[in-house]
N, C-alpha and C. Protein backbone atom coordinates (compact mmCIF):
# COMPACT_ATOMS: atom_id res chain seq x y z
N UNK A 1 -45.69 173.32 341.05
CA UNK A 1 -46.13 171.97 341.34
C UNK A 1 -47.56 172.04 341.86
N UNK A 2 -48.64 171.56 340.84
CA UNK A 2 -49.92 171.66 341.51
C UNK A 2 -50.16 170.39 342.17
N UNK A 3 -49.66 169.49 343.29
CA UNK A 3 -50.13 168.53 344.05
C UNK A 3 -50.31 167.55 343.32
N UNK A 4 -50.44 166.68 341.96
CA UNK A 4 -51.04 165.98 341.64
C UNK A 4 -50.87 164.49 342.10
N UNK A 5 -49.81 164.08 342.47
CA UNK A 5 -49.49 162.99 343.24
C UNK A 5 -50.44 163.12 344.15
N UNK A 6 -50.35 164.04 345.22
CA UNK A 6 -51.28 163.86 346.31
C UNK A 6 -52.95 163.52 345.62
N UNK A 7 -53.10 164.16 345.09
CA UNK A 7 -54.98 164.53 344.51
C UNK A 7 -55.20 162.79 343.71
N UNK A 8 -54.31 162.64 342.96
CA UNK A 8 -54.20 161.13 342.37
C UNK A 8 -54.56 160.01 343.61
N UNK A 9 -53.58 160.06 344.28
CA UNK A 9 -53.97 159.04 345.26
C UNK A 9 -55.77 158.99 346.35
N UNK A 10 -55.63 160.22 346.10
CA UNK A 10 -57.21 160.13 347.09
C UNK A 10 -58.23 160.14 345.46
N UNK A 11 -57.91 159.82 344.38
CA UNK A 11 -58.90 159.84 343.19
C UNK A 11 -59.08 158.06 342.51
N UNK A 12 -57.95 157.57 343.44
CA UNK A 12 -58.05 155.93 342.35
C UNK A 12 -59.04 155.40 342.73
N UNK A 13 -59.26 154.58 341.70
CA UNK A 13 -60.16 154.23 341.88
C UNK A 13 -60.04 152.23 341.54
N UNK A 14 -61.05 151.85 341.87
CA UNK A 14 -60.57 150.43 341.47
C UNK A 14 -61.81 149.36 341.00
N UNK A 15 -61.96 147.78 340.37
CA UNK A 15 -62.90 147.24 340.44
C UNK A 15 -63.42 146.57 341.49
N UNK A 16 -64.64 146.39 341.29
CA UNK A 16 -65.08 145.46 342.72
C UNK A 16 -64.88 144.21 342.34
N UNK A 17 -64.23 143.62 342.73
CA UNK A 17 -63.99 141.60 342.53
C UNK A 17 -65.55 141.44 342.31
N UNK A 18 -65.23 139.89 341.91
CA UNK A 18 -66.79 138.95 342.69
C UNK A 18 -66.09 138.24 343.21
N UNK A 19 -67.03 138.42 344.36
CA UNK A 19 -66.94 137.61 345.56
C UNK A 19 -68.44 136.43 345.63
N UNK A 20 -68.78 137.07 345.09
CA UNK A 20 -70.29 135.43 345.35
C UNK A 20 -70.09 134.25 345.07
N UNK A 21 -69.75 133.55 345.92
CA UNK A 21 -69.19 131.81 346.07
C UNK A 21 -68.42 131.77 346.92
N UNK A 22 -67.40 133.01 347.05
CA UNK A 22 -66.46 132.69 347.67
C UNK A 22 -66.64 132.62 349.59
N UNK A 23 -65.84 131.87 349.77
CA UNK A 23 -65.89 131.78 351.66
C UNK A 23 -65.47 133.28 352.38
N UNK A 24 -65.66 133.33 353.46
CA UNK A 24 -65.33 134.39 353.96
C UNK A 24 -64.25 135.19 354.31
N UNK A 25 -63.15 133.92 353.90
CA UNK A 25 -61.73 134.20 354.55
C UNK A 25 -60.81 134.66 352.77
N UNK A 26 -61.77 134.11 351.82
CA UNK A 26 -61.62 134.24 350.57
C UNK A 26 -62.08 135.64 350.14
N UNK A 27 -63.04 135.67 350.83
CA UNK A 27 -63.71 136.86 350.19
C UNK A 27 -62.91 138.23 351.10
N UNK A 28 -62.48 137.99 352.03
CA UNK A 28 -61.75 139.16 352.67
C UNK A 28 -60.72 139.22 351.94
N UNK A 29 -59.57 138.51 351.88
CA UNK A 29 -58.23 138.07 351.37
C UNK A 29 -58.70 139.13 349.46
N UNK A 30 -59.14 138.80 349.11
CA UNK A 30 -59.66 139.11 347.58
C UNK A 30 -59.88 141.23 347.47
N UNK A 31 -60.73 141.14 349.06
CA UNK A 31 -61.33 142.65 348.84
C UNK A 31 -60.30 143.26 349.30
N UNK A 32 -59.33 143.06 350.11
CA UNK A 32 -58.33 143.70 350.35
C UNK A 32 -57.04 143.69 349.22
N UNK A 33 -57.11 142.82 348.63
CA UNK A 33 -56.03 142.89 347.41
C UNK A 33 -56.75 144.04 346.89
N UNK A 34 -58.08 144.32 346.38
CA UNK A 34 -58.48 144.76 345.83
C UNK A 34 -58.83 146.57 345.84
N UNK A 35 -58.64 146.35 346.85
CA UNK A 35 -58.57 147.77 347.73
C UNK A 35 -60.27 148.41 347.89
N UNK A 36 -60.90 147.32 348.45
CA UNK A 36 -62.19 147.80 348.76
C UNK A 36 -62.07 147.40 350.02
N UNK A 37 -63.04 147.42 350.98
CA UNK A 37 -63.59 146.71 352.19
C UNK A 37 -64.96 146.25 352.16
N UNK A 38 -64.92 144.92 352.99
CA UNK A 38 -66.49 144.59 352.49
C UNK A 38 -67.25 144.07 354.15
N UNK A 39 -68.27 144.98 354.33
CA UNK A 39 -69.48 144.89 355.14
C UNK A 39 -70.50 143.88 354.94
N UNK A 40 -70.37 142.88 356.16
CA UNK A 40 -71.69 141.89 356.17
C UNK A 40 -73.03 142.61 356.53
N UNK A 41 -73.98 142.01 355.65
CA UNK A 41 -75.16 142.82 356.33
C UNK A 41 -75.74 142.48 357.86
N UNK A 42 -74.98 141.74 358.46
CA UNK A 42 -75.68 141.22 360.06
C UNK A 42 -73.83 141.45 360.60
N UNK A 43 -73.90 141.83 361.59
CA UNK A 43 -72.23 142.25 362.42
C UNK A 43 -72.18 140.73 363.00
N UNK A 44 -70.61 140.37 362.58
CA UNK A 44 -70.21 139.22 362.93
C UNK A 44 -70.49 138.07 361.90
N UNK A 45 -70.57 138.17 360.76
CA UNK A 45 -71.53 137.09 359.52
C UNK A 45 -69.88 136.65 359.33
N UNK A 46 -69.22 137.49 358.92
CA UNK A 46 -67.82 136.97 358.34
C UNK A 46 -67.28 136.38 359.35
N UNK A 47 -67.20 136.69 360.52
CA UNK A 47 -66.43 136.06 361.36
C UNK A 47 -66.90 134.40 361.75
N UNK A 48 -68.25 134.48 361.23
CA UNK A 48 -69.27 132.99 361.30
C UNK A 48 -69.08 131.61 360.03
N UNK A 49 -67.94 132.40 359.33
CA UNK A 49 -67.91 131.36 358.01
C UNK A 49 -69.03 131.60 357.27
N UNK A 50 -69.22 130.59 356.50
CA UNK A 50 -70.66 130.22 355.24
C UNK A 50 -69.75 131.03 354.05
N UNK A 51 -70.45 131.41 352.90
CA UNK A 51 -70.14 131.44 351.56
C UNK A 51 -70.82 132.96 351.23
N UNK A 52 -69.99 133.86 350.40
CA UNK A 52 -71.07 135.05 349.95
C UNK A 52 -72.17 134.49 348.82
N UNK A 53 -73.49 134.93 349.60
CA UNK A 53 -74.59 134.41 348.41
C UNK A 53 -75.24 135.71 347.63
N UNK A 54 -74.63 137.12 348.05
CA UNK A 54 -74.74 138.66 347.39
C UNK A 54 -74.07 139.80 347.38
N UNK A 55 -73.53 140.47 346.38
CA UNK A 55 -72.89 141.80 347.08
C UNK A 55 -73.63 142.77 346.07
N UNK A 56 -73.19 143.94 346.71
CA UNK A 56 -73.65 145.37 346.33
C UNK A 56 -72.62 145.80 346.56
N UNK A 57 -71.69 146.91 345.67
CA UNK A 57 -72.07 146.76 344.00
C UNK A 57 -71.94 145.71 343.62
N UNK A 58 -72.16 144.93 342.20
CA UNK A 58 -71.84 143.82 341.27
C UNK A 58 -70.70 144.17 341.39
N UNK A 59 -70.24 142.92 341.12
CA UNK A 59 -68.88 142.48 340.36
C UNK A 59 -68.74 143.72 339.27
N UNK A 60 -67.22 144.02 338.79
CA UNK A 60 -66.61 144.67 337.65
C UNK A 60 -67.42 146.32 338.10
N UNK A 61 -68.11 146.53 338.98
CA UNK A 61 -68.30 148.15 338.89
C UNK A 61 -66.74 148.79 339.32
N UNK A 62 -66.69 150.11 339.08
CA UNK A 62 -65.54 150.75 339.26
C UNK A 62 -66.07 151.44 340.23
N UNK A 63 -65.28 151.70 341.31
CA UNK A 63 -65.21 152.62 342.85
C UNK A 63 -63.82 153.25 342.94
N UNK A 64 -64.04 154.10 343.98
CA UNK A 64 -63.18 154.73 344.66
C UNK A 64 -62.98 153.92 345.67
N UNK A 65 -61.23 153.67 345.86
CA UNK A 65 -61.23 153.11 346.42
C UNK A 65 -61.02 153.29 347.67
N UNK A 66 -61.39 151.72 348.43
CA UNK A 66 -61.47 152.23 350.06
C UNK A 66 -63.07 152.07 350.21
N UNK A 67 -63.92 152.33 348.99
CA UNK A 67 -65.42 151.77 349.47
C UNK A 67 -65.71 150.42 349.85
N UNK A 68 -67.00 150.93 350.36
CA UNK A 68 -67.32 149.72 350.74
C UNK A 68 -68.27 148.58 350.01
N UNK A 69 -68.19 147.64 350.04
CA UNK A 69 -68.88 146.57 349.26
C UNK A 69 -69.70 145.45 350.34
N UNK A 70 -71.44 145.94 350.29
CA UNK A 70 -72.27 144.81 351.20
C UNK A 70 -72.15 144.02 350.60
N UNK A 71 -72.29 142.59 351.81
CA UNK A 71 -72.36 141.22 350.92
C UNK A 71 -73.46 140.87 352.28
N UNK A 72 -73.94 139.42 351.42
CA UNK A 72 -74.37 138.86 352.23
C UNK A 72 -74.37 137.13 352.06
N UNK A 73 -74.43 136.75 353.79
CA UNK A 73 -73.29 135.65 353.84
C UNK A 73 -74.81 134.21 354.04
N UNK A 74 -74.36 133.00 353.61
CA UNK A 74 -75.35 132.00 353.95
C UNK A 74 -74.72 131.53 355.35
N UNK A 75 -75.41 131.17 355.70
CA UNK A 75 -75.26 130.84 357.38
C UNK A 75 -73.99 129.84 357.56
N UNK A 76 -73.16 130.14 358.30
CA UNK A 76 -71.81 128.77 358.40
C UNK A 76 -71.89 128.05 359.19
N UNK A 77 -71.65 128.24 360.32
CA UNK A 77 -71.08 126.96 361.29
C UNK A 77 -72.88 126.36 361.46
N UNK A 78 -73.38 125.91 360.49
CA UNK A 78 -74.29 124.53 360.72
C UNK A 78 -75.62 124.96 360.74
N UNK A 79 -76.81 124.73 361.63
CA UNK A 79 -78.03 125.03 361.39
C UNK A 79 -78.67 125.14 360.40
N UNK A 80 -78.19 124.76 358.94
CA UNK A 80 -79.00 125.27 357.73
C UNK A 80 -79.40 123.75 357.18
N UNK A 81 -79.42 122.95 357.74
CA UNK A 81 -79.71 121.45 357.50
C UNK A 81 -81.29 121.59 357.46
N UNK A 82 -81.49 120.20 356.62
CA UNK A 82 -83.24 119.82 356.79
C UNK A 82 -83.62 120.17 358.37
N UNK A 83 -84.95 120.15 358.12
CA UNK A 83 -85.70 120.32 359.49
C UNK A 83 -86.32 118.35 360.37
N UNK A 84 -86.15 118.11 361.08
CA UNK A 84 -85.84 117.14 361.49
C UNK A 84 -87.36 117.32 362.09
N UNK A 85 -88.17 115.87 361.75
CA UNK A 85 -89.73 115.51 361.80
C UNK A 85 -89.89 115.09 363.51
N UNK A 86 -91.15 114.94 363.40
CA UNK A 86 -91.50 114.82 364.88
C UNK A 86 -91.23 113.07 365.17
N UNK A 87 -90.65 112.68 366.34
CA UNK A 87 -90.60 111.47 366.33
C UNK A 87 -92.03 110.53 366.05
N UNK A 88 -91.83 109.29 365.45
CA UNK A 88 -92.99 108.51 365.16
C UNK A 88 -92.98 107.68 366.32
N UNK A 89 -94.32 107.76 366.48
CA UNK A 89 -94.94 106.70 367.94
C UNK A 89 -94.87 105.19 367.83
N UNK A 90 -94.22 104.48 368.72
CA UNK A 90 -93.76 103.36 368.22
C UNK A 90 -95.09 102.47 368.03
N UNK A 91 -94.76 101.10 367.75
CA UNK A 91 -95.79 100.21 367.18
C UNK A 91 -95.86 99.57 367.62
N UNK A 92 -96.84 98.43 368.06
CA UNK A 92 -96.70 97.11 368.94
C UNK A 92 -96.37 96.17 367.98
N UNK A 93 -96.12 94.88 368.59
CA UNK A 93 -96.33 93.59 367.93
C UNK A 93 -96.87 93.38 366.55
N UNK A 94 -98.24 94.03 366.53
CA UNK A 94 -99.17 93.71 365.44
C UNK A 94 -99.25 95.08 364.35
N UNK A 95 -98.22 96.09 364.58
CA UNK A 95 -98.08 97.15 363.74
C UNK A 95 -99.01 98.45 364.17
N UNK A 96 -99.99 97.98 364.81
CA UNK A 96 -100.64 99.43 365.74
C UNK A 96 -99.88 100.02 366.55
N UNK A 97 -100.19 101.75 366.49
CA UNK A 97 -99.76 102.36 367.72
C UNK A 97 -100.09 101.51 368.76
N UNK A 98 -99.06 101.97 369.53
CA UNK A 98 -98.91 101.27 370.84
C UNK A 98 -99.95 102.84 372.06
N UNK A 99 -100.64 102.69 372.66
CA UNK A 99 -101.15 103.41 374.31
C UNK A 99 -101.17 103.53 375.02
N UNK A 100 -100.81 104.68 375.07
CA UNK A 100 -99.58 104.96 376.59
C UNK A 100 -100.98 105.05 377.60
């Protein structure tokens, strides 16, 4: 018996999903079916929500599995809104700034 069961299991290998679109709780749920693990590039991104907007490797590469797969996440819980203008100085009566 040359081991091959054993040597097989540390040799599988598997595809990398795509994950780009998906949410974070999606994109975990997916890499673990999948038998990869996947690293945000900033610690704590997944745990922050937002959407994967990259990973390394692509989609459909073949790994060994148990690697790891960077992604990177768009910002979640909020702040990514327009940038909000400086208030406008009010006007008098006749449509001129008003002087303080």
């Amino acid at each position: 018996m040359s081991g091959s069961r054993f040597e097989e299991a540390w040799m599988r290998t598997t595809l990398v999903p795509a994950l780009v679109g998906l949410d974070s709780g999606e994109a975990i749920a997916l890499s673990m079916e999948a038998g990869v693990v996947i690293v945000a590039e900033r610690e704590g991104a997944l745990a922050e929500g937002g959407q994967v907007v990259a990973q390394v490797p692509a989609a459909g590469t073949q790994v060994e599995a148990a690697s790891q797969v960077r992604v990177a996440m768009s910002g979640g819980g909020g702040g990514g809104g327009p940038a909000v203008p400086d208030p406008v100085p009010p006007l008098g009566p006749s449509g001129a700034k008003t002087v303080d």
